[in-house]
PDB file of N, CA and C in Angstrom:
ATOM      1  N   UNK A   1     -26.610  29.678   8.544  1.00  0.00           N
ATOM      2  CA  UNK A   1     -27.565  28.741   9.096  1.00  0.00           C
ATOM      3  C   UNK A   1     -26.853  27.396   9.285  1.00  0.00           C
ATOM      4  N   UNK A   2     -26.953  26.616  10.279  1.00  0.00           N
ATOM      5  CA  UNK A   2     -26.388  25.840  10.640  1.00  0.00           C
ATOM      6  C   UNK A   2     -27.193  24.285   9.940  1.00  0.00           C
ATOM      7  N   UNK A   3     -25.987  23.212   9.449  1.00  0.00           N
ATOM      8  CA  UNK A   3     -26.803  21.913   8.813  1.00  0.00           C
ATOM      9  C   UNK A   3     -27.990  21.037   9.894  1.00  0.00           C
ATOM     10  N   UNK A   4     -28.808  20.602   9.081  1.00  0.00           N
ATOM     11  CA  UNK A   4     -29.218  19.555  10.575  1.00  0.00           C
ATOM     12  C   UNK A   4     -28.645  18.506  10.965  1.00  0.00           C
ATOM     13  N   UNK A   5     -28.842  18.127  12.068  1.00  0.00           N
ATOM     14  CA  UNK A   5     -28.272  16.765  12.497  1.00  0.00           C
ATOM     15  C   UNK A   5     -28.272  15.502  11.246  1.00  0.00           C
ATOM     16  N   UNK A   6     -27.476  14.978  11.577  1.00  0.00           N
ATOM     17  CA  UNK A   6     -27.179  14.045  10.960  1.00  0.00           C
ATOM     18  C   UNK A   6     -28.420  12.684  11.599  1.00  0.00           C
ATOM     19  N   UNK A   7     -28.896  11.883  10.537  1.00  0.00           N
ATOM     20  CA  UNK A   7     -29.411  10.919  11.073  1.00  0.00           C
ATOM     21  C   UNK A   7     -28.932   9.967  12.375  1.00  0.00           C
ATOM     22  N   UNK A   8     -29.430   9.424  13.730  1.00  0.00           N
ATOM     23  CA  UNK A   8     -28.242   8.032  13.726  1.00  0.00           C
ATOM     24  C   UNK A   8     -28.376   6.783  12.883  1.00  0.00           C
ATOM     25  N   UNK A   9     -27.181   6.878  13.047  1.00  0.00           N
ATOM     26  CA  UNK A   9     -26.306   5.486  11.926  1.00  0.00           C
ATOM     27  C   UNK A   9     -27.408   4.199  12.580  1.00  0.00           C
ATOM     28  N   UNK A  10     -27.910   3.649  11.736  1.00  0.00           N
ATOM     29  CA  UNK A  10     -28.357   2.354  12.007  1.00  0.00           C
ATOM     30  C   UNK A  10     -27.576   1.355  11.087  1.00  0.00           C
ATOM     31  N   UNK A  11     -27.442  -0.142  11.966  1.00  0.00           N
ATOM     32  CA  UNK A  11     -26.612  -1.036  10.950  1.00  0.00           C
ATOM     33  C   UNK A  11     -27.379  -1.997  10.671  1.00  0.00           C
ATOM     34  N   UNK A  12     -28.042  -2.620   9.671  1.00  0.00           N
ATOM     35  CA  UNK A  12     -29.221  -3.653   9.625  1.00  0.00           C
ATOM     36  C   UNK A  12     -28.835  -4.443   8.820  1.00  0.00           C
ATOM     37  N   UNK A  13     -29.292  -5.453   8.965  1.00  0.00           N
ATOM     38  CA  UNK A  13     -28.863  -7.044   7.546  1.00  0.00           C
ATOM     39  C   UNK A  13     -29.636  -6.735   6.028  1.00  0.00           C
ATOM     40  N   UNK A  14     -31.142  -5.515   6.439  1.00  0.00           N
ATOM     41  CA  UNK A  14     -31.947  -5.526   5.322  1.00  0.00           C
ATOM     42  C   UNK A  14     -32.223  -4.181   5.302  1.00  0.00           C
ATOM     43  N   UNK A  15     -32.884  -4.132   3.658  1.00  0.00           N
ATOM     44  CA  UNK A  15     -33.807  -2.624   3.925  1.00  0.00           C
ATOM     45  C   UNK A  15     -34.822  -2.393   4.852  1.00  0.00           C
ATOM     46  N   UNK A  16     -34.992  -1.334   4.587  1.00  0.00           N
ATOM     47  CA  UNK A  16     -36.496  -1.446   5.631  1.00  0.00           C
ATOM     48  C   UNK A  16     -37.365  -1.941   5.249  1.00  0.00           C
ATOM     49  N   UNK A  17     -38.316  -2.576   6.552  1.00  0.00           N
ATOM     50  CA  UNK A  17     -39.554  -3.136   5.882  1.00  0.00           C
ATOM     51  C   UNK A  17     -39.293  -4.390   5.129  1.00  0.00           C
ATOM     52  N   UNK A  18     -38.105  -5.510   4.976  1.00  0.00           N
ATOM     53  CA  UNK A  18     -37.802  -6.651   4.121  1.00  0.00           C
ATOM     54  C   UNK A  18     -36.941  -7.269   5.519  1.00  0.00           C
ATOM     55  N   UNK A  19     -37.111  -8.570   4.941  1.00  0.00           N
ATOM     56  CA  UNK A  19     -36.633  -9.325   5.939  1.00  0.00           C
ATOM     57  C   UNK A  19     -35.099  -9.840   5.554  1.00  0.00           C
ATOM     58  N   UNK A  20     -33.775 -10.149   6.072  1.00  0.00           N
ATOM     59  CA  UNK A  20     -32.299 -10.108   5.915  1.00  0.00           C
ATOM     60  C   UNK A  20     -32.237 -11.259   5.324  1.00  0.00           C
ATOM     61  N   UNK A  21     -31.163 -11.238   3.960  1.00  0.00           N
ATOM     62  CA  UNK A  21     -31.450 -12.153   3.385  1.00  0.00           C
ATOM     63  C   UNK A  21     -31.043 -14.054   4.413  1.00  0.00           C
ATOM     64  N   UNK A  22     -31.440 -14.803   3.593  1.00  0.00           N
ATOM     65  CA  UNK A  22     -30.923 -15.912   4.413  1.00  0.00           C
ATOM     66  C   UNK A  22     -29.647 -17.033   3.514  1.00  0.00           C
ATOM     67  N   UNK A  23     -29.199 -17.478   4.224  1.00  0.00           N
ATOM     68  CA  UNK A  23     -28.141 -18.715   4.065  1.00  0.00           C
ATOM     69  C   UNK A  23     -28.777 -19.448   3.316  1.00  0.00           C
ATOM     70  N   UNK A  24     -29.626 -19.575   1.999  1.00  0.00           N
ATOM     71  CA  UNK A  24     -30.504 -20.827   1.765  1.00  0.00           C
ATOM     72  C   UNK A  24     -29.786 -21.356   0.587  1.00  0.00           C
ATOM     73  N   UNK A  25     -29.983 -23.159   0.537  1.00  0.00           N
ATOM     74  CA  UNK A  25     -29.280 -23.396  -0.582  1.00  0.00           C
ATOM     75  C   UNK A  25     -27.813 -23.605  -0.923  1.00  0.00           C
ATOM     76  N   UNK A  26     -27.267 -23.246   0.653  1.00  0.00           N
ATOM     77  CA  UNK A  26     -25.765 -23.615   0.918  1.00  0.00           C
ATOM     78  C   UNK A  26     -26.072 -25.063   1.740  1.00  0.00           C
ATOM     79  N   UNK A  27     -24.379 -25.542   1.099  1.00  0.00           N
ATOM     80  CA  UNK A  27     -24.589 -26.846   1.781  1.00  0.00           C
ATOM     81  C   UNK A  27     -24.023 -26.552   2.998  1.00  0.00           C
ATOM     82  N   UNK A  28     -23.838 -27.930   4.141  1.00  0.00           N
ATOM     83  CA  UNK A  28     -23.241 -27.254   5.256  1.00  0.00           C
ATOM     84  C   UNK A  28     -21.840 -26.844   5.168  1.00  0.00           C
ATOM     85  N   UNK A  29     -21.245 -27.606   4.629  1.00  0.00           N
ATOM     86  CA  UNK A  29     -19.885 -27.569   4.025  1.00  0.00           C
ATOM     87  C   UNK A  29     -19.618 -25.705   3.992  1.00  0.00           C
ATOM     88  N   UNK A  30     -20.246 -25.424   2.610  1.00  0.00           N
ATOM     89  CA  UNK A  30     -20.588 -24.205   2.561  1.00  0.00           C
ATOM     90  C   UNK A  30     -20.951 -23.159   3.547  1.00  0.00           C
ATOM     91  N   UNK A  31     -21.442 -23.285   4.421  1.00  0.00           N
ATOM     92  CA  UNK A  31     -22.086 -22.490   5.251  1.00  0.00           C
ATOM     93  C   UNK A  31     -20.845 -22.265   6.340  1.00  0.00           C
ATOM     94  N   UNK A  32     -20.155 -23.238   6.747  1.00  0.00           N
ATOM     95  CA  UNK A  32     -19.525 -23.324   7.451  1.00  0.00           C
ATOM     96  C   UNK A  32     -18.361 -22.593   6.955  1.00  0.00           C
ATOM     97  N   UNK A  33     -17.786 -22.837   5.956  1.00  0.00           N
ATOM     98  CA  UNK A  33     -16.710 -21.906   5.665  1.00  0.00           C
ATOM     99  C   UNK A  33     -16.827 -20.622   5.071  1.00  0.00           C
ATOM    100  N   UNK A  34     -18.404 -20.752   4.894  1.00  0.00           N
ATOM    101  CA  UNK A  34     -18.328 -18.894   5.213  1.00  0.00           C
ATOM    102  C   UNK A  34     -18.183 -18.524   6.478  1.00  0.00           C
ATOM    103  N   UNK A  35     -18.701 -19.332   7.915  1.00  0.00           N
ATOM    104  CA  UNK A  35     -19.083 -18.619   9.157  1.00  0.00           C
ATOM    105  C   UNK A  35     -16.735 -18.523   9.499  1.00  0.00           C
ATOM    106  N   UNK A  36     -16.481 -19.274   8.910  1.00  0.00           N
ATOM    107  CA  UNK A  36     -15.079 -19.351   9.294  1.00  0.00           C
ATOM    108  C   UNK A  36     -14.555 -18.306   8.418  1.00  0.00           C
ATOM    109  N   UNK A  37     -14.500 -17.830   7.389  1.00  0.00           N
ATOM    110  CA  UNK A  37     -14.344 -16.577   6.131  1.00  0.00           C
ATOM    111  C   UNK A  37     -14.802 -15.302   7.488  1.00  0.00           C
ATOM    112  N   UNK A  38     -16.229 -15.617   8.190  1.00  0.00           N
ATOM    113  CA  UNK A  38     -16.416 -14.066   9.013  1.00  0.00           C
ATOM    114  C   UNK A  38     -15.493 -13.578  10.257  1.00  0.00           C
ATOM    115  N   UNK A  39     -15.623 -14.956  10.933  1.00  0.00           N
ATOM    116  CA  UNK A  39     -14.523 -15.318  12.128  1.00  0.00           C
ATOM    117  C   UNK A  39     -13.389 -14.261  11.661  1.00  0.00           C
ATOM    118  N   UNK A  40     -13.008 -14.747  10.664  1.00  0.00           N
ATOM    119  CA  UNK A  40     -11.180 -14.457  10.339  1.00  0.00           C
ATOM    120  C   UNK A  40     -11.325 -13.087  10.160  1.00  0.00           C
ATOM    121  N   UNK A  41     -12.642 -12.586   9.307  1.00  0.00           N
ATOM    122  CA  UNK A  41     -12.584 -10.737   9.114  1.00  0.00           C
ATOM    123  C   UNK A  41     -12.971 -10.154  10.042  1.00  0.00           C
ATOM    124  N   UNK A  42     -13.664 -10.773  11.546  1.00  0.00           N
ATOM    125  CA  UNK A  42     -13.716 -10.159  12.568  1.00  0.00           C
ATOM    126  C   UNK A  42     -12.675 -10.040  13.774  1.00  0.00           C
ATOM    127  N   UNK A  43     -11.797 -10.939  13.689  1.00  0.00           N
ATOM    128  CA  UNK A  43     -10.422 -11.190  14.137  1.00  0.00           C
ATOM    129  C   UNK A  43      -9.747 -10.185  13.886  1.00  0.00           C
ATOM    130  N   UNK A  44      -9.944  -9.938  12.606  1.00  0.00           N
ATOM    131  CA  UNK A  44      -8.751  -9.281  11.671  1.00  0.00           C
ATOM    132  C   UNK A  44      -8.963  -7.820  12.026  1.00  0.00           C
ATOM    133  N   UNK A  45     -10.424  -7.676  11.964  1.00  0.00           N
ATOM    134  CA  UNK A  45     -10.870  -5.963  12.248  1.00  0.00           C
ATOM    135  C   UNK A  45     -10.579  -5.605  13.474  1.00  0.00           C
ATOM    136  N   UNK A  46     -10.733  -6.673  14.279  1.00  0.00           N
ATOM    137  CA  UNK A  46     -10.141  -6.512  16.060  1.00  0.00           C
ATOM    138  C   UNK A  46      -8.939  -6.252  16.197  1.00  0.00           C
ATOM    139  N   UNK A  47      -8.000  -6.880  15.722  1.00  0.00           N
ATOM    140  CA  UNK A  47      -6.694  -6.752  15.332  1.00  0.00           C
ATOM    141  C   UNK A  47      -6.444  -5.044  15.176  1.00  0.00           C
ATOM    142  N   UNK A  48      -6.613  -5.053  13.925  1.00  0.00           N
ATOM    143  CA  UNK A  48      -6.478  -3.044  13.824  1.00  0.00           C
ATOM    144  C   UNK A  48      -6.809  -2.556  14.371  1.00  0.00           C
ATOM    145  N   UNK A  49      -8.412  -2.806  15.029  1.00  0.00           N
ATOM    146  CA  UNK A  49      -8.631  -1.560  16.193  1.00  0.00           C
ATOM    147  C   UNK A  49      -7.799  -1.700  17.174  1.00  0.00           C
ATOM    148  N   UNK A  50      -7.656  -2.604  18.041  1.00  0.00           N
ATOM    149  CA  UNK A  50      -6.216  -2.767  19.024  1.00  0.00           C
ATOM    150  C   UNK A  50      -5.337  -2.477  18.553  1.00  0.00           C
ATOM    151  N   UNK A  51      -4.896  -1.997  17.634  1.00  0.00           N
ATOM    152  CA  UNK A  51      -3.100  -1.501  16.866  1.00  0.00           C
ATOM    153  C   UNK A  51      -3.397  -0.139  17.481  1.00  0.00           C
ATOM    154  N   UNK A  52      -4.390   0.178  16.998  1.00  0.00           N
ATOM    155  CA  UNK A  52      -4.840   1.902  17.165  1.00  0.00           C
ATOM    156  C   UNK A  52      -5.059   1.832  18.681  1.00  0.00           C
ATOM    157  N   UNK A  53      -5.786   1.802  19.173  1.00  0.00           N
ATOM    158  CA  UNK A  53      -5.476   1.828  20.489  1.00  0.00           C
ATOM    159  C   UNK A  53      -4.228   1.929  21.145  1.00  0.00           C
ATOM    160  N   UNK A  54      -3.396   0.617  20.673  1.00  0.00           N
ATOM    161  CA  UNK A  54      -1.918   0.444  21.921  1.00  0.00           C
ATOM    162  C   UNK A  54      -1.210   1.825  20.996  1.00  0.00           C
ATOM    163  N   UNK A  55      -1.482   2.175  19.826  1.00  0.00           N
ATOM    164  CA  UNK A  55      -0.285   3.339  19.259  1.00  0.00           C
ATOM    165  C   UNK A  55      -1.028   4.812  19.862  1.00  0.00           C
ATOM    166  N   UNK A  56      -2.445   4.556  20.069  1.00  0.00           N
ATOM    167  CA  UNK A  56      -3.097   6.065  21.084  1.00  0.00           C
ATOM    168  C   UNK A  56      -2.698   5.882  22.356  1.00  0.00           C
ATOM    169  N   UNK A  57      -2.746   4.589  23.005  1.00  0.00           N
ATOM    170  CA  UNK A  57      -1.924   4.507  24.333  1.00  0.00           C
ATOM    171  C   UNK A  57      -0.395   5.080  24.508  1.00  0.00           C
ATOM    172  N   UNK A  58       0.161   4.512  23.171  1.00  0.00           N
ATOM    173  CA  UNK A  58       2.232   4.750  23.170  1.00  0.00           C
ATOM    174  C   UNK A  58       2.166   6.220  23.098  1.00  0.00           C
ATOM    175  N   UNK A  59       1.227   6.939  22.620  1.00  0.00           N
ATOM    176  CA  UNK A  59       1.429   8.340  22.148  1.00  0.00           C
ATOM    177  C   UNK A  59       1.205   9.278  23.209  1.00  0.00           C
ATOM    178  N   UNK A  60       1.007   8.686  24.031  1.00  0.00           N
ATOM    179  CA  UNK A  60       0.333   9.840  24.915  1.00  0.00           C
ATOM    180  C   UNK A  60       2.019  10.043  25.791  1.00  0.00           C
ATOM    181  N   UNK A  61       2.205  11.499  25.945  1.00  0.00           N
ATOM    182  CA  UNK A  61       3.543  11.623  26.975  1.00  0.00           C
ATOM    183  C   UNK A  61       3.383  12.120  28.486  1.00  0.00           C
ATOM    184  N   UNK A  62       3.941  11.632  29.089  1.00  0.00           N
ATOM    185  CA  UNK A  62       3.295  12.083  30.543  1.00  0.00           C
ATOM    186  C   UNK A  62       5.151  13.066  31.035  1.00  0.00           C
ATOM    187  N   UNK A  63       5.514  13.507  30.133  1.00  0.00           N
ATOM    188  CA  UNK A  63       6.511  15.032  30.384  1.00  0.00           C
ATOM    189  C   UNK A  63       7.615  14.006  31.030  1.00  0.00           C
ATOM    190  N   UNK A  64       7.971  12.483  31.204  1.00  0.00           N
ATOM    191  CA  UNK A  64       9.096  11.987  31.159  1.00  0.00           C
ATOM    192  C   UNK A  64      10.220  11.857  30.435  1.00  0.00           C
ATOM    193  N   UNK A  65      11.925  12.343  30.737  1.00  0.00           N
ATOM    194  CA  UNK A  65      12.388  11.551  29.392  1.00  0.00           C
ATOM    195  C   UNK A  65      12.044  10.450  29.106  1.00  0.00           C
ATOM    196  N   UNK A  66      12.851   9.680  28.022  1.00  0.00           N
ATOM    197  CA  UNK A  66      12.305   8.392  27.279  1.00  0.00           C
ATOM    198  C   UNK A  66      13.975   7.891  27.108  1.00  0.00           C
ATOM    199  N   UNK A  67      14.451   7.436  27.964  1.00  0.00           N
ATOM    200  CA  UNK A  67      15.888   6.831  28.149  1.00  0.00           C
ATOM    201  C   UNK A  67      16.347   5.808  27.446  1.00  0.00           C
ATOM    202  N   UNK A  68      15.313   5.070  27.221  1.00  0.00           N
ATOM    203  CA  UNK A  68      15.831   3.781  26.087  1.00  0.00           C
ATOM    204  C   UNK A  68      14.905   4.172  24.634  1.00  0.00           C
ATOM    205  N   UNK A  69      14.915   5.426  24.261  1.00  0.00           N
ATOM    206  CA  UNK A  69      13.873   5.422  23.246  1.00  0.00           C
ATOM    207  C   UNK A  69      14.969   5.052  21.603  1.00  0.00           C
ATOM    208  N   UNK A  70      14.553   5.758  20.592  1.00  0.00           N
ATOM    209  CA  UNK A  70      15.339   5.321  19.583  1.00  0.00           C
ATOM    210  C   UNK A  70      14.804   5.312  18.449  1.00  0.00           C
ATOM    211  N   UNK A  71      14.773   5.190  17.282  1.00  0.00           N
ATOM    212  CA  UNK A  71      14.068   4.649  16.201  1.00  0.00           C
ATOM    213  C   UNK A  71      14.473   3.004  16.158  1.00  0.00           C
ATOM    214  N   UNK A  72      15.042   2.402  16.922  1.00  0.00           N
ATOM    215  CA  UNK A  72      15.159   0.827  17.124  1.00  0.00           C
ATOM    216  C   UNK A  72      14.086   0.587  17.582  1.00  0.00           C
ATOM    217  N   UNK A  73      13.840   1.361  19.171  1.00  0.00           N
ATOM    218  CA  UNK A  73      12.962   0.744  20.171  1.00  0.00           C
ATOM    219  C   UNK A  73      11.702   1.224  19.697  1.00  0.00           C
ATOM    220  N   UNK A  74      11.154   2.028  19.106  1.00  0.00           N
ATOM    221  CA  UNK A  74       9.974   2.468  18.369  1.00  0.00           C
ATOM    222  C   UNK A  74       9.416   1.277  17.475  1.00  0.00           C
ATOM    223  N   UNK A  75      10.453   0.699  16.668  1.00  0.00           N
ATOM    224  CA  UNK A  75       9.877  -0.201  15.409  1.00  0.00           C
ATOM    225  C   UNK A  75       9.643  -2.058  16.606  1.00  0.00           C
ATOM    226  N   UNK A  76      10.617  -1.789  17.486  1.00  0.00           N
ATOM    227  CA  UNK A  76      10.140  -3.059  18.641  1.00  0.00           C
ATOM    228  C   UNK A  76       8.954  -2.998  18.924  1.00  0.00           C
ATOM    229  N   UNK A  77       8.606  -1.982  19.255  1.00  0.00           N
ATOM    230  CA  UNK A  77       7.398  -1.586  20.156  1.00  0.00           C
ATOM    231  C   UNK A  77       6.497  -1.994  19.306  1.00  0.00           C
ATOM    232  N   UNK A  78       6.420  -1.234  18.034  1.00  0.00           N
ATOM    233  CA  UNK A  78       5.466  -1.149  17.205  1.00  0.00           C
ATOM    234  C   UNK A  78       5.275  -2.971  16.926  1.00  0.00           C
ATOM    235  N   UNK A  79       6.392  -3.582  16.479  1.00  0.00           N
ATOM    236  CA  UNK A  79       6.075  -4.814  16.059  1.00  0.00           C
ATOM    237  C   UNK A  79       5.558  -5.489  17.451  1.00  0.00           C
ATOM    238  N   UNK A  80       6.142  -5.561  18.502  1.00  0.00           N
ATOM    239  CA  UNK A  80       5.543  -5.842  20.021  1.00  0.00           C
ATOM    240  C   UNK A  80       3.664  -5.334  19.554  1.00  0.00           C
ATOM    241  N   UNK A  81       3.570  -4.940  19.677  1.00  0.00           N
ATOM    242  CA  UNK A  81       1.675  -4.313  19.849  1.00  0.00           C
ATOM    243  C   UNK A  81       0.775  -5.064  18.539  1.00  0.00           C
ATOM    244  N   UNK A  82       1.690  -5.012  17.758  1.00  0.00           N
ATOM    245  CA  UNK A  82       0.830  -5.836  16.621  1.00  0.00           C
ATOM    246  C   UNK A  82       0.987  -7.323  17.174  1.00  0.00           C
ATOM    247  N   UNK A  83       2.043  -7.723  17.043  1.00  0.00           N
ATOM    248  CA  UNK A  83       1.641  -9.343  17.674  1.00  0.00           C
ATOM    249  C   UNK A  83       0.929  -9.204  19.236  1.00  0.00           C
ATOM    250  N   UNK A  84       0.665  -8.561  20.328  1.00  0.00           N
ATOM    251  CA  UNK A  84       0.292  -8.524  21.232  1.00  0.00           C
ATOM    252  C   UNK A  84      -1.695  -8.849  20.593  1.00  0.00           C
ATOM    253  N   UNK A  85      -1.713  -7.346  19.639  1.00  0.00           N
ATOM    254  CA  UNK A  85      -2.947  -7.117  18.941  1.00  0.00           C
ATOM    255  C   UNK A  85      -3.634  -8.271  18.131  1.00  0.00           C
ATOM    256  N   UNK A  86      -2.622  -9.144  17.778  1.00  0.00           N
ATOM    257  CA  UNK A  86      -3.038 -10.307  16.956  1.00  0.00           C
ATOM    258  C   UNK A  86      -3.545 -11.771  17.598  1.00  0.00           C
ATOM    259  N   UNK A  87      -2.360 -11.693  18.792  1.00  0.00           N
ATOM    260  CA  UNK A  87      -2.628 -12.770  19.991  1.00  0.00           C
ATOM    261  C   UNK A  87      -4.612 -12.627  20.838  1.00  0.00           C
ATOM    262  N   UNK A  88      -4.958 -10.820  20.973  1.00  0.00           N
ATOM    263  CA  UNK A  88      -5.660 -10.602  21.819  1.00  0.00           C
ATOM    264  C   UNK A  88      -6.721 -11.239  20.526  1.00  0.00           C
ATOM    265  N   UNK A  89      -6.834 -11.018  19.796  1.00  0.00           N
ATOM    266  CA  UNK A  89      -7.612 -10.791  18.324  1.00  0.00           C
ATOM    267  C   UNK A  89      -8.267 -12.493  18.458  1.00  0.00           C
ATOM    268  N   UNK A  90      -7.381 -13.490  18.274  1.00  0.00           N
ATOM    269  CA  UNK A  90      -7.675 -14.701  17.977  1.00  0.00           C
ATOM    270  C   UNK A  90      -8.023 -15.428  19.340  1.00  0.00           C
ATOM    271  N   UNK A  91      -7.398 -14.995  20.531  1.00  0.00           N
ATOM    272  CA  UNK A  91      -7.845 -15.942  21.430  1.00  0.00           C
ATOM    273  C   UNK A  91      -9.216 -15.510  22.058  1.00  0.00           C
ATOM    274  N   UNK A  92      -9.734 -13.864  21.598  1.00  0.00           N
ATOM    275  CA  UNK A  92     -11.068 -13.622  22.445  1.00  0.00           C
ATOM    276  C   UNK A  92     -10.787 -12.659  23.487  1.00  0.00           C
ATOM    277  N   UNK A  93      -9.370 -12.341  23.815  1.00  0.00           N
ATOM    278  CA  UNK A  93      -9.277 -11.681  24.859  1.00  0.00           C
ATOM    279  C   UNK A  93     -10.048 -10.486  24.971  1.00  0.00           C
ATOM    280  N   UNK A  94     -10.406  -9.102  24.333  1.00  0.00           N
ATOM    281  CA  UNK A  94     -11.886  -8.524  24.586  1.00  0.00           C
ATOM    282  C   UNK A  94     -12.843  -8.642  23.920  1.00  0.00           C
ATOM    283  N   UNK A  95     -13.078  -9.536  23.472  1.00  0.00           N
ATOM    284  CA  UNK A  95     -14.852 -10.045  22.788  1.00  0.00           C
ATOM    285  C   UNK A  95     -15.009  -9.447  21.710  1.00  0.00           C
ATOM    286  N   UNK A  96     -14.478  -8.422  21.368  1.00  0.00           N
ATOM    287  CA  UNK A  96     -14.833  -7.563  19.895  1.00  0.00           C
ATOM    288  C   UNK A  96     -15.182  -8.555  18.801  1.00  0.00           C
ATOM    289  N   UNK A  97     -14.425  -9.261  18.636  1.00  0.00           N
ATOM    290  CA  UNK A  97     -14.303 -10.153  17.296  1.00  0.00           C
ATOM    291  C   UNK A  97     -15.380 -11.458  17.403  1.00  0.00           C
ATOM    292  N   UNK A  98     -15.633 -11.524  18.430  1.00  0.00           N
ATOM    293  CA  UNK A  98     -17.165 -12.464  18.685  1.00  0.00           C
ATOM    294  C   UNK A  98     -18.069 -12.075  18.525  1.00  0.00           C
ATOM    295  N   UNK A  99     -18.059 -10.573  19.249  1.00  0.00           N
ATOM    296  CA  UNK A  99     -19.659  -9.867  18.783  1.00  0.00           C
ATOM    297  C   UNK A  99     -20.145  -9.555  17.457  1.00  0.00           C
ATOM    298  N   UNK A 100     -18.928  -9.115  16.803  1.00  0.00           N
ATOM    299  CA  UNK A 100     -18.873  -8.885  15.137  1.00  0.00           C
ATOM    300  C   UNK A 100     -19.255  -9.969  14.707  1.00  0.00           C
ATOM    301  N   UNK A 101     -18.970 -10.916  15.038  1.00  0.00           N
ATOM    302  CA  UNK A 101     -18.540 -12.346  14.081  1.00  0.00           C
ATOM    303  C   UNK A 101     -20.570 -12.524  14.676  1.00  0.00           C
ATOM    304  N   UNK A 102     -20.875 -12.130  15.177  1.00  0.00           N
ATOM    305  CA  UNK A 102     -22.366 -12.892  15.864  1.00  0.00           C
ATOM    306  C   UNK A 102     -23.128 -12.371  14.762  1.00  0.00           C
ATOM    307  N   UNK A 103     -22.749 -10.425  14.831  1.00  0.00           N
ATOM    308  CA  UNK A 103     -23.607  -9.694  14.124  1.00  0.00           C
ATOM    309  C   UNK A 103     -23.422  -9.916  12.649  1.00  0.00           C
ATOM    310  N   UNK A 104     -22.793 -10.275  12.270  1.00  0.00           N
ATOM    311  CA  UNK A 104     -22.389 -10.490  10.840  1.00  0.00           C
ATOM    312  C   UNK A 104     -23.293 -11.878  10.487  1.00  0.00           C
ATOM    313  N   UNK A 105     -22.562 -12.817  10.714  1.00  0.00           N
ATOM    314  CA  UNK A 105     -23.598 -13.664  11.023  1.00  0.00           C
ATOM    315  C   UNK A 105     -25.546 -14.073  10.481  1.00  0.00           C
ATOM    316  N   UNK A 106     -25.557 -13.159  11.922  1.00  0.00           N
ATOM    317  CA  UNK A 106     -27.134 -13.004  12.026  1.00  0.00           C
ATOM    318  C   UNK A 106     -27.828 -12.273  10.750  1.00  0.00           C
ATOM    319  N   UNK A 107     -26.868 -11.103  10.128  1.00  0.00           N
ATOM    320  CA  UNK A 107     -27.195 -10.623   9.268  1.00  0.00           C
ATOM    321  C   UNK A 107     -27.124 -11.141   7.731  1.00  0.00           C
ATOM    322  N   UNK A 108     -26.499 -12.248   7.853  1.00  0.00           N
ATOM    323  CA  UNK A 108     -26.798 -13.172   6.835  1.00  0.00           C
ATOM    324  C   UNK A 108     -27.719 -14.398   6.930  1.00  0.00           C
ATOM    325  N   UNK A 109     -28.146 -14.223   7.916  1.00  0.00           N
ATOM    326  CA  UNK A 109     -29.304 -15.304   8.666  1.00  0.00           C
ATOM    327  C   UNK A 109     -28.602 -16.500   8.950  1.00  0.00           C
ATOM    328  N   UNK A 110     -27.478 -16.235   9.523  1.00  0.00           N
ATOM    329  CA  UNK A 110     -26.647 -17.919  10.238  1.00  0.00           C
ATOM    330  C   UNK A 110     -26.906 -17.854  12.037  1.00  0.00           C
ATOM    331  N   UNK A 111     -26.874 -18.924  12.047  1.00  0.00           N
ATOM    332  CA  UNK A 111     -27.243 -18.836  13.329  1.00  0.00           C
ATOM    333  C   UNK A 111     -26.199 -20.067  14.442  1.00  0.00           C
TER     334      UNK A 111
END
């Protein structure tokens, strides 16, 4: 007999039925360097998912040799994609790390 479906994943700030907690009681000071504490872990999570990506991109072979390949040019590459991944990460280049940084956020009731 086959399992049932799996629920879908919902991601929420609260339980059900309760409202997400809030920011209360921080000064701004405070508040602020948490919203800068989320920034940096949504940066950061953007970061890795783009690693994974450009190394699912490098992996794929399209039946060419690889003329300058190497275990040199591999560890270039690799370090190439992480700073590429880190550059895209902090300046915004695909939004990932803004939207996180919104939802995170909101789910602590910052606004």
């Amino acid at each position: 007999m086959a399992a049932p479906p799996a629920p879908a994943l919902r991601i929420t700030g609260a339980a059900e039925g309760t409202t997400p907690p809030r920011a209360t009681g921080a000064t701004p000071e405070q508040a602020s360097a948490e919203r800068a504490e989320i920034k940096r872990a949504a940066q950061a999570f953007e970061a890795i998912m783009l690693r994974q990506l450009f190394a699912s991109a490098r992996a794929t072979d399209f039946g060419g040799e690889d003329v300058m390949g190497g275990q040199g040019m591999e560890q270039f590459t690799a370090m190439r994609d992480e700073h590429l991944a880190d550059i895209a990460s902090q300046t915004g280049a695909f939004g990932l790390a803004a939207s996180i940084e919104t939802q995170l956020a909101a789910m602590k009731g910052m606004r």
